[in-house]
Structures are given as structure tokens and as C-alpha cells.
Protein backbone atom coordinates (compact mmCIF):
# COMPACT_ATOMS: atom_id res chain seq x y z
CA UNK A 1 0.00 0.00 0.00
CA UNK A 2 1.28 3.55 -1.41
CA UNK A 3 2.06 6.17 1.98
CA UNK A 4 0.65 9.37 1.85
CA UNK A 5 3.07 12.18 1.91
CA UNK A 6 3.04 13.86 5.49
CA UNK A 7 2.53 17.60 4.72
CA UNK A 8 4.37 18.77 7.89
CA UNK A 9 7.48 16.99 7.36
CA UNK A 10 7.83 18.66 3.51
CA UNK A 11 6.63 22.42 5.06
CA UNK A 12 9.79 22.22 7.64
CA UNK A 13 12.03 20.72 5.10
CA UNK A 14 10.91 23.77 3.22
CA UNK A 15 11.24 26.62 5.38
CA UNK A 16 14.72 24.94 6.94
CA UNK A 17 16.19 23.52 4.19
CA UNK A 18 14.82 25.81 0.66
CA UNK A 19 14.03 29.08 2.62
CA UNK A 20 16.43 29.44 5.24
CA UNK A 21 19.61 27.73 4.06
CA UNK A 22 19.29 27.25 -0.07
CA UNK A 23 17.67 30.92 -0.69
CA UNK A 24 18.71 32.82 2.40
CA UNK A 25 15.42 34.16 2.35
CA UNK A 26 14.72 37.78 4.17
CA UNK A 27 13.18 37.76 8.22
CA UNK A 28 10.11 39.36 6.46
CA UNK A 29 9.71 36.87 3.36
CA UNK A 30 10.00 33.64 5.96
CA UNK A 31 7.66 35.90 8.12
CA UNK A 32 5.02 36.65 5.13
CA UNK A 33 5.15 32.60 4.25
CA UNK A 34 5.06 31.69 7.45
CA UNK A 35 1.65 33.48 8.02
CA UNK A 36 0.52 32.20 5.14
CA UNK A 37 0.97 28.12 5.85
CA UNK A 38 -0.51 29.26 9.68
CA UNK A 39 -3.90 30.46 7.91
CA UNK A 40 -3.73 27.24 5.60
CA UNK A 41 -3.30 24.58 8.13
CA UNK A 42 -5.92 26.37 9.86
CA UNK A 43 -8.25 26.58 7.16
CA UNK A 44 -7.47 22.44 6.40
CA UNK A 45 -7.61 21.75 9.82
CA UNK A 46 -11.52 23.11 9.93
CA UNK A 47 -12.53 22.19 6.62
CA UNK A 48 -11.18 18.36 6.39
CA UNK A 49 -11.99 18.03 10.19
CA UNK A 50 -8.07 16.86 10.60
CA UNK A 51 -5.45 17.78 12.83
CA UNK A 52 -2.21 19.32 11.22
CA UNK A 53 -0.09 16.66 11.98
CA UNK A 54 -2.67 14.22 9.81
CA UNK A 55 -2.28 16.40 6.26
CA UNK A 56 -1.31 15.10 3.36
CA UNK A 57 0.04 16.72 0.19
CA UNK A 58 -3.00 14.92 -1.27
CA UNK A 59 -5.34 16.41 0.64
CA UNK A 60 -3.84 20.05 -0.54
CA UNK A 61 -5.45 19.29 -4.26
CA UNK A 62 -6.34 22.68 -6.19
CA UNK A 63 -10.04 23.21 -5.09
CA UNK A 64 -9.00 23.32 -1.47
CA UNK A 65 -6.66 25.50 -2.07
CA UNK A 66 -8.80 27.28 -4.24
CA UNK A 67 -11.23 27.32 -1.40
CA UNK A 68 -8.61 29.03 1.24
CA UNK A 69 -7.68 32.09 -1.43
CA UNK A 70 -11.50 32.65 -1.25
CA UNK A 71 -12.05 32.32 2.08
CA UNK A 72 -9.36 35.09 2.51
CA UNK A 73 -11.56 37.36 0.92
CA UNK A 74 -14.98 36.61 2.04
CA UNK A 75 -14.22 35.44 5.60
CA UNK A 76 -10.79 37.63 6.48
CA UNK A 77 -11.82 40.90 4.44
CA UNK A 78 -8.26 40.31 2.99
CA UNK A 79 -7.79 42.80 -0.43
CA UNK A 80 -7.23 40.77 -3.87
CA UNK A 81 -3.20 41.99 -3.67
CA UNK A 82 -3.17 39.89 -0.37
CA UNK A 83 -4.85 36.72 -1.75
CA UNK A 84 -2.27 37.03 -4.22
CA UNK A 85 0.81 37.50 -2.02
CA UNK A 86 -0.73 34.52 0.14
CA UNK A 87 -1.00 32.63 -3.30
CA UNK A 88 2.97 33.03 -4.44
CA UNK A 89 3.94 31.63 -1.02
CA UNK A 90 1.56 28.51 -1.81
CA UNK A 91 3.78 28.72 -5.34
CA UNK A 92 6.60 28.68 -3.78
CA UNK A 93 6.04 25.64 -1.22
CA UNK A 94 4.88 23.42 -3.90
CA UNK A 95 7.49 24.22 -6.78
CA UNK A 96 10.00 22.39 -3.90
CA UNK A 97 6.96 19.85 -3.31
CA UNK A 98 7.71 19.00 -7.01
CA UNK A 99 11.64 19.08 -7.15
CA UNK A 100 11.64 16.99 -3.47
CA UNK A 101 9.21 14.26 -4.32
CA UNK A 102 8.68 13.95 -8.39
CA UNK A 103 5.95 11.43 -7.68
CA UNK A 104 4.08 14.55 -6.47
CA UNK A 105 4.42 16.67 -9.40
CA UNK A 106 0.96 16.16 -11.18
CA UNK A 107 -0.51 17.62 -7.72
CA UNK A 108 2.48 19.90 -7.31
CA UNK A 109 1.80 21.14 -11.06
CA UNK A 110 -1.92 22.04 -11.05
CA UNK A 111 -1.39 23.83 -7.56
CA UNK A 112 1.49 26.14 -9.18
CA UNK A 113 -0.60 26.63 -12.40
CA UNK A 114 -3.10 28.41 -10.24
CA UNK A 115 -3.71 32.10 -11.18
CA UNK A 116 -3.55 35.36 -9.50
CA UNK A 117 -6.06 37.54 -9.03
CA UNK A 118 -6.23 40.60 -11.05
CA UNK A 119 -7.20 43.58 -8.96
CA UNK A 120 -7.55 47.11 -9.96
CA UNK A 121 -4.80 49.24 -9.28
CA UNK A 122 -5.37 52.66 -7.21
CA UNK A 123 -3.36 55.50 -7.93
CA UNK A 124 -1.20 55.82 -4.98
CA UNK A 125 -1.88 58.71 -1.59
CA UNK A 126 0.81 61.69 -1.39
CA UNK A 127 1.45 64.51 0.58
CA UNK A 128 1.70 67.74 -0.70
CA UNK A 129 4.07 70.52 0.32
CA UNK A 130 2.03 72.42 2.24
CA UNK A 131 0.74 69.01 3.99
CA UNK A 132 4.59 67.85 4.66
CA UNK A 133 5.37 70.96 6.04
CA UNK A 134 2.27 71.31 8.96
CA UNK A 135 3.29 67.54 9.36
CA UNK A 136 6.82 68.14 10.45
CA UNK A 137 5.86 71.54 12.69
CA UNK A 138 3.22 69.07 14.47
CA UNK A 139 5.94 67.66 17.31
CA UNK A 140 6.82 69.73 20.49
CA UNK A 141 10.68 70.24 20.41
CA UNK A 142 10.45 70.83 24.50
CA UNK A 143 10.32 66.72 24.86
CA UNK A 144 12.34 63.92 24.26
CA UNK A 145 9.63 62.16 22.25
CA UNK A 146 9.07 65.43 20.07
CA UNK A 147 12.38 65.72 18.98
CA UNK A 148 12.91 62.23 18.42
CA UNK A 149 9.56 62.28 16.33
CA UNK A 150 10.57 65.36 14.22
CA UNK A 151 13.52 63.50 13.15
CA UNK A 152 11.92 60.75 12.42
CA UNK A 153 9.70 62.27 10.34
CA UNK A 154 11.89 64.38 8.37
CA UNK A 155 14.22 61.64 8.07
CA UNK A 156 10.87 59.65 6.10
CA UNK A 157 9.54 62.13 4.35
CA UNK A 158 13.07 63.46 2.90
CA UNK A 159 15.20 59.92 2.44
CA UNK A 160 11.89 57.72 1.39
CA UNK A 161 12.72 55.20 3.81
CA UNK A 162 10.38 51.89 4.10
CA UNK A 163 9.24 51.67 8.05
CA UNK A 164 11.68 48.50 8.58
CA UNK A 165 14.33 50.35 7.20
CA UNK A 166 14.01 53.11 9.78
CA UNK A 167 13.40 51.11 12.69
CA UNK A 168 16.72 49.20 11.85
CA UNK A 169 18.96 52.54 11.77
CA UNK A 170 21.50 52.60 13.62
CA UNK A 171 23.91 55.52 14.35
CA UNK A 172 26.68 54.21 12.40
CA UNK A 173 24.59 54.32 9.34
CA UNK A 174 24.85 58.01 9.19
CA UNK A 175 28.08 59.76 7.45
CA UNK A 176 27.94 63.92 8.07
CA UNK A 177 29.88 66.50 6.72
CA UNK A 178 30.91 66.73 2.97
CA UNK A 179 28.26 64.43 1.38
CA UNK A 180 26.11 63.37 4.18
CA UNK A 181 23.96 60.81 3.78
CA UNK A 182 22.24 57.43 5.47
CA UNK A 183 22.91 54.24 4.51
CA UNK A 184 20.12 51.80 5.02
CA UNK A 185 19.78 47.75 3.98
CA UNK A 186 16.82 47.10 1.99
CA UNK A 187 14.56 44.55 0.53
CA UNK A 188 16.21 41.89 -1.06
CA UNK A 189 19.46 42.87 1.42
CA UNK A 190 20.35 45.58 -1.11
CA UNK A 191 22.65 48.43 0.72
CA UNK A 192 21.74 52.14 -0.64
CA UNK A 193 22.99 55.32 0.38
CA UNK A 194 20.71 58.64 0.62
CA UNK A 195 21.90 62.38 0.61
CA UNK A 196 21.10 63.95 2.91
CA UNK A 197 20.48 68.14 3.09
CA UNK A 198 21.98 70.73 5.46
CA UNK A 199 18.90 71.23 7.45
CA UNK A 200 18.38 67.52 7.86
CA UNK A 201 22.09 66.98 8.52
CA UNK A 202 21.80 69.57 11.15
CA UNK A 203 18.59 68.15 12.90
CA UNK A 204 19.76 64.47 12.56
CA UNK A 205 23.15 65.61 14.03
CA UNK A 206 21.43 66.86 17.27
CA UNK A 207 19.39 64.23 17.88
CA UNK A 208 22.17 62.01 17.78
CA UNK A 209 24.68 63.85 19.95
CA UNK A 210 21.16 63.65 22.40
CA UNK A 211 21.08 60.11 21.99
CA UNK A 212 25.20 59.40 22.56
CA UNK A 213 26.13 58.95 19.07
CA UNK A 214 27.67 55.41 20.04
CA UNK A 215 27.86 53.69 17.00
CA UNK A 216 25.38 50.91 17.46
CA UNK A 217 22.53 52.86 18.96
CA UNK A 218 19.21 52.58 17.88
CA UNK A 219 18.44 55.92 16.29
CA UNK A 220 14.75 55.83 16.99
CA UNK A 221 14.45 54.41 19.99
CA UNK A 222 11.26 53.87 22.21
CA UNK A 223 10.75 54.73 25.67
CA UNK A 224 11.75 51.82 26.66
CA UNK A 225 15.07 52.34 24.94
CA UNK A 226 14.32 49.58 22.20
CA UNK A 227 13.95 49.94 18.99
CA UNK A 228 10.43 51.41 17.31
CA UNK A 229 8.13 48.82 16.01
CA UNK A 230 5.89 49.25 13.28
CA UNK A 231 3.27 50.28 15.47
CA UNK A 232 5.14 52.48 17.08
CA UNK A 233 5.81 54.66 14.11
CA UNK A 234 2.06 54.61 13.00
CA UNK A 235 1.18 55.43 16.18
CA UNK A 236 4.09 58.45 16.29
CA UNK A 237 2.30 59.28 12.65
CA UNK A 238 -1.38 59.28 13.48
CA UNK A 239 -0.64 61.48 16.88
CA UNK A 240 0.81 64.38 14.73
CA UNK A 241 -1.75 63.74 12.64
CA UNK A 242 -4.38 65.07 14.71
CA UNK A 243 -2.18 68.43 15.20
CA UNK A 244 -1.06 68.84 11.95
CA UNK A 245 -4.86 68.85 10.72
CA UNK A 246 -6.33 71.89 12.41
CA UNK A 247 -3.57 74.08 10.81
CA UNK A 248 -4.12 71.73 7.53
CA UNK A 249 -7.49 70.98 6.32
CA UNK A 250 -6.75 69.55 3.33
CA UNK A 251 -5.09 66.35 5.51
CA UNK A 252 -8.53 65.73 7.27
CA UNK A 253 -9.65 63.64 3.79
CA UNK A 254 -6.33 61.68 3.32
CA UNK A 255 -5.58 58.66 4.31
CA UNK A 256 -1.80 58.77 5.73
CA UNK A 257 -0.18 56.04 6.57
CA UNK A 258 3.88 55.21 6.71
CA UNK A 259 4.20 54.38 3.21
CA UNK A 260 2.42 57.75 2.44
CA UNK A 261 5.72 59.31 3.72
CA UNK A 262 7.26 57.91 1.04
CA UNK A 263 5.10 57.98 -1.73
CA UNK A 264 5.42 61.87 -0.64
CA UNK A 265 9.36 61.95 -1.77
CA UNK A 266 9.07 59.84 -4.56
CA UNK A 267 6.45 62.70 -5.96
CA UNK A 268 8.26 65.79 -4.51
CA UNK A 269 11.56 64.14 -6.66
CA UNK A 270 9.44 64.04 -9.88
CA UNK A 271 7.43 67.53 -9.46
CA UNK A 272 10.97 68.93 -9.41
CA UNK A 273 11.93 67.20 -12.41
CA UNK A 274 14.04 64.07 -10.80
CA UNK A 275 14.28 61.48 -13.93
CA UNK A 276 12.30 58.41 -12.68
CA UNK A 277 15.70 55.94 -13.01
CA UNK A 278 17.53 58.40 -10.17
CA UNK A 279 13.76 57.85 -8.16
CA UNK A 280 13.99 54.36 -8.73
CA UNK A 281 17.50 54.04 -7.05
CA UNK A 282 16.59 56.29 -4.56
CA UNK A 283 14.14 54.66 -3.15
CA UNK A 284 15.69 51.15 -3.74
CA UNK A 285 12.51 49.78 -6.33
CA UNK A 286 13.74 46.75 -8.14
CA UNK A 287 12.40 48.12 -11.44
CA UNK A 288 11.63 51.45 -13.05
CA UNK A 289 8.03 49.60 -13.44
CA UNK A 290 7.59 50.45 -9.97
CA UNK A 291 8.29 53.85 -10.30
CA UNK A 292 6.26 54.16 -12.92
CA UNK A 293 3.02 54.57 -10.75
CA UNK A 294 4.42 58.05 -9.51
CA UNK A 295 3.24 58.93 -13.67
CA UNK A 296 0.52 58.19 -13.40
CA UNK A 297 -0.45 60.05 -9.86
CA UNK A 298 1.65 63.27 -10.48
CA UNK A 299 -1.70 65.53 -11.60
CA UNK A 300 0.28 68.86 -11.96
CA UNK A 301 2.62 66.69 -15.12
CA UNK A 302 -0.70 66.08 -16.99
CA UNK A 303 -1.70 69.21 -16.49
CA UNK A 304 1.25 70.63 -17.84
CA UNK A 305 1.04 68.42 -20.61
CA UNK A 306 -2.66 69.45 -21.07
CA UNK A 307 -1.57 73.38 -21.35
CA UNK A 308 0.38 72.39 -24.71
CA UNK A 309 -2.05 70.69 -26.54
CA UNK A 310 -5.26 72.86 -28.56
CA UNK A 311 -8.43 72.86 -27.56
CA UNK A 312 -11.28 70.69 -29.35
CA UNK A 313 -12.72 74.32 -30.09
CA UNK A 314 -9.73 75.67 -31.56
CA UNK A 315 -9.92 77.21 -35.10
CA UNK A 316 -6.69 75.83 -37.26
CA UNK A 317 -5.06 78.39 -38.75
CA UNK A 318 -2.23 78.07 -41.93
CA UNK A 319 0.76 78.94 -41.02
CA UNK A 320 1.14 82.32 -42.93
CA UNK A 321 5.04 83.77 -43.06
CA UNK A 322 5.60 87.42 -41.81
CA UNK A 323 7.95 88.60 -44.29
CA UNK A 324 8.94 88.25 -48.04
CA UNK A 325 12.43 87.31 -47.41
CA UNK A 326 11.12 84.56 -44.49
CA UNK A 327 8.30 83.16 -47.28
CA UNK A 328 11.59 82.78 -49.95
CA UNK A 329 13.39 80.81 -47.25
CA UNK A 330 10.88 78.62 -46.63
CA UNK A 331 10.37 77.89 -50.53
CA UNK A 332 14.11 76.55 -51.02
């Protein structure tokens, strides 16, 4: 009698083995699969009425699965970008299923030939100047938590910094003086440096001095003294927030969130006519196709390109030269 493949034993030798030791997979992608196999099993566990330790691979056929990604949805409230994400780390898990046990590929096959969802694409949330500005004059500078959120702010809206990429700072990462910049590690471990200007240098500099300036201390620390999670910095955003909006009105209809920080420099760079390729490396994108969505947002560059084309009204007119000797030049 043929065993059934114990699903357990392949998802360990898969995360240990593939993830961990063959790929040297990122703390967030092992953290984003991880999730993914906890809502599955989960899902499995109540649907097939068996406990994780009883799956199979065979009990993981393509309308099960099919079943989770909905259930995401319906059940969870989960957007069609995060069925998707959840559905590349099911990808993932059985491309090994079918390299480890080739008896398993017809399974393996059908589960990887599963489709993503396609979603409509927003266009993305920015700040504008004048919003940036009432943002950053939001923290008191007579506490320790003001100052530290001023800079933390700046730091965002200025370098384009994602969230775990400012949370991991540390004060060695910052070179002042001639060329000042930050040096951060990014997704896909990818080391970038950021300029930095004068008046950030200046405010960075303080708040460092304030914090000791020893080399491997957390620049944005808690009050604790660890490092800023996530949370913390949403939290730190949405508190300013609330200030920033009764000398802003135009923030009380946005939506701002972490990211927005950045989405902010990305369009500041382009409104001040930053090619997209320099954006792109500033803000660490793995392709200008990412950038690309800044286009499409940027209002005042179709506007612009509005102002130079006729109106549907317009009468054409011939082009009729001013002068005999300008009419014999254009003959020739």
C-alpha cells in the first residue's frame, strides 16, 4: 500500500532547508510565508476536520486550495493583492513539493498553475508641500519624544525610507559632513545610500549627539530604549496627525499612513523634475516599473502636458510667413 506524503514533514524541510539555508530568504519573506501556511493549516484543519499533523500533500489538491484564497476574501476581508501574495507563497512551497518528491508533481503542477487575481490598481496617496510641512511643525521640540519624532519624520519624508528600514537605523549608518547621507539595507538585502540636506544633517546631528552617538545605537528608539516597532511609528504618525490637521485641512480627507511618507518623496523628486531611473534608485525599487506609478499620480505633469495641446474648439489656422524674405526661405 502507497504512503501518503506527510505535509508537515515537507513544510519544515521547506522553510529549513529551501528558505532558510538554499535561498537565504529575508526575516520578512519567511515571516510573510510563514503566516501564510498558519492560515492554511488552519483553514485544512476546519474544513477536512483533521489535525495538522494528519495532512497530506494529497489532501492540498487545487479546489481546497482554491477554497482558502476565497475564504481570505470573504471570511478575512483580505484585499485581492493579499490573496495574491498569500498565493505566491503557496507557489513557492509546492514548486520544492515537485523538485523533493517527483511522484508529487501532477498535484504539485496544477497547484502552481493556479492564477492570481487581477485587482484594480489605485493611484497611490501623497502629501503635498504644504501638507509635509504642517506635518513636520506638528511635534513639540520641548520633549524627548518630540524631537525624536521630528527627526523621524523628516528623516521619512526626505530619504523615502520603508518603516523596517528606519526602525533598523542605527547611528553608524549616518556619514555627516561633505556628502552626508544614510545608509540603510533594503529589501532583497540591497545596501543604498541617501543624501542627505543641510537642514536635515543639522537636525539628525542633534538628535544624535542627544542620543550618545555610540555607534550601534538605535536611532529611533522607544521609551523603553528599544527599537520602534511598526506600530510604534504609526502610532508616532497618526498622533501628529491630529495636530497637523487643524492648521491643515486639506489632511482631514487623506488617508496617511507610513508608506504615504514615502510615496510623498518619490512625488516631490518628480514635481521637481528628478528622472524616474535616479527615483527608482533612490528609493531602492527593483524596477523602473515600480516607479512608474508616480506617472501616473503626479496631476500637476498632466496638467502641464494638457496646457500644450489645442483645444477641441480651436480654429486651425495656416501657417502664414511674416515677411517676403522669411516666405523665400521657406520655398528653397
Amino acid at each position: 500500500m502507497k504512503t501518503k506524503t506527510n505535509f508537515c514533514t515537507l513544510v519544515q524541510a521547506y522553510f529549513t532547508g529551501q528558505l532558510m539555508e538554499q535561498r537565504n530568504a529575508s526575516p520578512h519573506t519567511i515571516a510573510s510565508y510563514r503566516d501564510t501556511f498558519r492560515l492554511l493549516i488552519s483553514f485544512a484543519e476546519r474544513t477536512l476536520k483533521k489535525a495538522p499533523t494528519g495532512l497530506t500533500i494529497e489532501d492540498l489538491d487545487v479546489p481546497l486550495i482554491l477554497r482558502f484564497l476565497d475564504s481570505l476574501e470573504k471570511e478575512r476581508g483580505n484585499t485581492p493583492q493579499t490573496r495574491n501574495c498569500r498565493l505566491a507563497g503557496i507557489h513557492s512551497f509546492f514548486g520544492f513539493v515537485a523538485r523533493q518528491e517527483p511522484a508529487l508533481g501532477a498535484i504539485a503542477h496544477r497547484v502552481v498553475a493556479i492564477q492570481g487575481k487581477r485587482c484594480a490598481k489605485n493611484t497611490v496617496d501623497y502629501l503635498t508641500r504644504a501638507e509635509m510641512v504642517a506635518l513636520l511643525d506638528a511635534p513639540s521640540q520641548a520633549t524627548w519624544s518630540g524631537r525624536r519624532d521630528k527627526a523621524l519624520l523628516l528623516l521619512a519624508m526626505e530619504t523615502g525610507l520603508r518603516v523596517s528600514e528606519l526602525i533598523r537605523l542605527r547611528c553608524q549608518d549616518f556619514g555627516f559632513g561633505t556628502g552626508a547621507h544614510v545608509r540603510c539595507m533594503g529589501k532583497g538585502r540591497k545596501s543604498r545610500c541617501v543624501p542627505l540636506r543641510k537642514e536635515t544633517e543639522k537636525v539628525m546631528r542633534a538628535w544624535l549627539k542627544q542620543q550618545g552617538d555610540h555607534a550601534t545605537d538605535i536611532v529611533f528608539p522607544n521609551a523603553r530604549g528599544q527599537a520602534l516597532s511598526r506600530d510604534g511609528v504609526e502610532y508616532v504618525l497618526s498622533k501628529h496627525l491630529k495636530t497637523a490637521k487643524l492648521k491643515c485641512p486639506s489632511l482631514k480627507g487623506k488617508r496617511v499612513s507610513p508608506h504615504v511618507l514615502r510615496h510623498s518623496t518619490a512625488m516631490n523628486l518628480l514635481q521637481n523634475g528628478v528622472d524616474c531611473s535616479v527615483i527608482a534608485l533612490w528609493l531602492g525599487h527593483e524596477s523602473m516599473e515600480t516607479t512608474q506609478v508616480y506617472l501616473h499620480a503626479n496631476l500637476e505633469l498632466k496638467e502641464k502636458a494638457l496646457a500644450k495641446t489645442e483645444p477641441m474648439n480651436a480654429k486651425v489656422a495656416r501657417y502664414q510667413p511674416s515677411d517676403q524674405i522669411i516666405a523665400f526661405l521657406d520655398s528653397l
